[in-house]
Structures are given as structure tokens and as C-alpha cells.
C-alpha atoms as a PDB file:
ATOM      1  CA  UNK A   1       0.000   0.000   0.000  1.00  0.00           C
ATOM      2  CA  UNK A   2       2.690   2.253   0.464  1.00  0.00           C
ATOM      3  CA  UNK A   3       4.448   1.968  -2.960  1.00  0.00           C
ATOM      4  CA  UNK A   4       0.632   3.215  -4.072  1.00  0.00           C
ATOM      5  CA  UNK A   5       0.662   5.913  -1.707  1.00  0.00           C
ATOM      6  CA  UNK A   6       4.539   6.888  -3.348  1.00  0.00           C
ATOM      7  CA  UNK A   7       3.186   6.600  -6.490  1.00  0.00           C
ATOM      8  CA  UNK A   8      -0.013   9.142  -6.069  1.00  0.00           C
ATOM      9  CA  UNK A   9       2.017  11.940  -3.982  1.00  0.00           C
ATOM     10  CA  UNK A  10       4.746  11.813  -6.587  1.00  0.00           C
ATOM     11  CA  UNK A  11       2.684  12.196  -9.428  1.00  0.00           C
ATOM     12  CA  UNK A  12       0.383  15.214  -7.354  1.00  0.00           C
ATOM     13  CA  UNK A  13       4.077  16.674  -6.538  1.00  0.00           C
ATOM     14  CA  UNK A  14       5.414  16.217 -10.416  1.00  0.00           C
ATOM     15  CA  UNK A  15       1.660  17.826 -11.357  1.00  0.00           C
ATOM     16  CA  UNK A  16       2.195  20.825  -9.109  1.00  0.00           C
ATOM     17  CA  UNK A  17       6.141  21.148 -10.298  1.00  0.00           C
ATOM     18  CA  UNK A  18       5.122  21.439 -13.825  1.00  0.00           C
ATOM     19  CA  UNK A  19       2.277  23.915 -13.025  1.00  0.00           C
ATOM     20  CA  UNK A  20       4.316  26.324 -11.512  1.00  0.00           C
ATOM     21  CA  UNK A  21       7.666  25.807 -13.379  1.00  0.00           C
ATOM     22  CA  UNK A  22       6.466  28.102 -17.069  1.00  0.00           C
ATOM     23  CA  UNK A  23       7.455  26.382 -20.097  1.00  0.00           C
ATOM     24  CA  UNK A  24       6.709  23.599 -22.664  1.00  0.00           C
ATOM     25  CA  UNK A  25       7.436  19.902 -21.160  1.00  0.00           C
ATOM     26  CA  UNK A  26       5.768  17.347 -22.632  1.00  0.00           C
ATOM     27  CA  UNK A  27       5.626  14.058 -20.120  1.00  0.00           C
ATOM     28  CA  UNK A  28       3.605  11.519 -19.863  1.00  0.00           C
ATOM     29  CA  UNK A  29       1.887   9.872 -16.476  1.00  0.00           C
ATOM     30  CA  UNK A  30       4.976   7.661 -15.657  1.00  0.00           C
ATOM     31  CA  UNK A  31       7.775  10.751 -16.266  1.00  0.00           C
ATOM     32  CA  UNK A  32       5.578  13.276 -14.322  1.00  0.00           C
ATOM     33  CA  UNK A  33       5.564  10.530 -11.271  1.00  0.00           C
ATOM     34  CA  UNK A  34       9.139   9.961 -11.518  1.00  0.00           C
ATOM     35  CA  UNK A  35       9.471  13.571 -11.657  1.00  0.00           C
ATOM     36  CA  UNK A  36       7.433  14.311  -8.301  1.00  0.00           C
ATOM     37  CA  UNK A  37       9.444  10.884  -6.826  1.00  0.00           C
ATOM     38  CA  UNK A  38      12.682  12.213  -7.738  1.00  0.00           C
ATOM     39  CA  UNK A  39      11.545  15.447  -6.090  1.00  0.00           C
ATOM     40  CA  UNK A  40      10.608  14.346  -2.990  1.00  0.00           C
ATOM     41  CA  UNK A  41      14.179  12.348  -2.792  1.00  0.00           C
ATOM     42  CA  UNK A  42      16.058  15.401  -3.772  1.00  0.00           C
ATOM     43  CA  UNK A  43      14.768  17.607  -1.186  1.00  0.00           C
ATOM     44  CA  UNK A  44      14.641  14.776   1.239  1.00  0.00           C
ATOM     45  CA  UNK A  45      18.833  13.982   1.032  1.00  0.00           C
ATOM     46  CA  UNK A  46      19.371  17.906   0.278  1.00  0.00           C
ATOM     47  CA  UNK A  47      17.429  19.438   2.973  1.00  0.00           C
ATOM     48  CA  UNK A  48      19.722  16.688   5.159  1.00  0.00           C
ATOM     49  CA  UNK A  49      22.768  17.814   3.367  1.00  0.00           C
ATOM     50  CA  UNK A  50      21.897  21.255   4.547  1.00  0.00           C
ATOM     51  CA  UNK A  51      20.666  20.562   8.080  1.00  0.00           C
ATOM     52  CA  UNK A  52      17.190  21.537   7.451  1.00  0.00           C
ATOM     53  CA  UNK A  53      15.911  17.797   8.481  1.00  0.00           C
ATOM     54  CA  UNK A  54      17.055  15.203  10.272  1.00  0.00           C
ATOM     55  CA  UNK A  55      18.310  11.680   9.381  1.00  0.00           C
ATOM     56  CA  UNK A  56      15.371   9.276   8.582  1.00  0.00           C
ATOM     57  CA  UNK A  57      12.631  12.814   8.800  1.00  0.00           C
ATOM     58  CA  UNK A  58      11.228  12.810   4.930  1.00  0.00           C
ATOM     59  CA  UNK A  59      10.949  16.360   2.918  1.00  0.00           C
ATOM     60  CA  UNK A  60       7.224  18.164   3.515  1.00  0.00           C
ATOM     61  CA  UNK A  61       5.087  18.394   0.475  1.00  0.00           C
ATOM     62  CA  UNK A  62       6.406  21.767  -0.466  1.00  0.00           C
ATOM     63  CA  UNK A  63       9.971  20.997  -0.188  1.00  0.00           C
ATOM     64  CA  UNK A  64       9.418  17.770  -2.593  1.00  0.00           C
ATOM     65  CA  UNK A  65       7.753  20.903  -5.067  1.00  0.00           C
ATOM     66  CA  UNK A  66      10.730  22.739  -5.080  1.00  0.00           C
ATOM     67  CA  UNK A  67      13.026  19.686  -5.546  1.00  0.00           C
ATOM     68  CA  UNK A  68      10.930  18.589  -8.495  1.00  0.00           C
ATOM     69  CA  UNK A  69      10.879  21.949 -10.000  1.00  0.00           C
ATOM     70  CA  UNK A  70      14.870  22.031  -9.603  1.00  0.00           C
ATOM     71  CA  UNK A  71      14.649  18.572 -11.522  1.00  0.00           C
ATOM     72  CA  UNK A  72      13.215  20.955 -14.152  1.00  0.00           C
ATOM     73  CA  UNK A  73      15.146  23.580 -14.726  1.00  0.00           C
ATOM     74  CA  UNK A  74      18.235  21.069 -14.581  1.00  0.00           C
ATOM     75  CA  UNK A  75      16.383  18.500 -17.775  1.00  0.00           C
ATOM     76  CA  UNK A  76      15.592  22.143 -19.951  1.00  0.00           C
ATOM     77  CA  UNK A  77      18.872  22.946 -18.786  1.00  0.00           C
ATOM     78  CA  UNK A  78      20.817  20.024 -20.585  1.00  0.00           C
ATOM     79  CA  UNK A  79      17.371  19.427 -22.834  1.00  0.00           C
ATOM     80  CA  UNK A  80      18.227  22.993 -24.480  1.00  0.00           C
ATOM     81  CA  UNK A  81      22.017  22.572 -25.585  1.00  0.00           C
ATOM     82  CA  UNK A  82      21.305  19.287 -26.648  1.00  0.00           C
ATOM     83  CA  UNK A  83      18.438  21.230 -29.158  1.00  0.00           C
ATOM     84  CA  UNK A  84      20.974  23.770 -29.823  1.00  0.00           C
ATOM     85  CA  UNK A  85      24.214  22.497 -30.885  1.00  0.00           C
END
């Protein structure tokens, strides 16, 4: 039950990421999960790196927004000199 539960709160996250985040990316169901997955993970080990949580204390639903957005900006990032060389 919990993979399910990863599964719908990664996708809502990857949703909300790509809302806010302006620009053109085309993903499908399973990319847009990943995307909110990968997210939450990034914020998760970051916000340890940094202090902000402790060991074993998961991101908050707005940190795993910002992660995924950062996720983002990093694929248009290496997306956009791919297109352009």
C-alpha cells in the first residue's frame, strides 16, 4: 500500500512542479511521477545535506515541489544545448 501511496504523492508533486515551473514539457503519467518521486528524494537527502531535516525525517510536500521543479530547470537545462548544438 505504500508503494501506491509513493506513487499518487509523486505524481500530485510532479503535477504541481510542472504547473508552476512556465514552459513547454511534454511528459507523460509515468515521467511526471518519476518527476514528483525524484523530487521528494532530492529535497529529502538535500534538505539533510543542509541541516534543514534530520536523518530518517522525509521532505514536507512543499519541499518535494521545489526539488521537483529544480529537476526541471536542470532536464531544460541540458534538454536545451542538446536542441541547440
Amino acid at each position: 500500500m505504500s508503494v501506491i501511496w509513493t506513487v499518487l504523492v509523486g505524481f500530485i508533486v510532479g503535477v504541481v512542479a510542472r504547473f508552476l515551473k512556465p514552459g513547454k514539457d511534454p511528459f507523460g503519467f509515468i515521467i511526471t511521477t518519476a518527476l514528483g518521486i525524484g523530487g521528494a528524494l532530492l529535497a529529502t537527502y538535500g534538505g539533510q545535506s543542509l541541516g534543514l531535516y534530520h536523518a530518517g525525517e522525509p521532505a514536507g510536500f512543499i519541499g518535494s515541489v521545489i526539488g521537483a521543479i529544480l529537476i526541471l530547470v536542470l532536464y531544460n537545462m541540458v534538454a536545451g544545448k542538446k536542441a541547440g548544438s
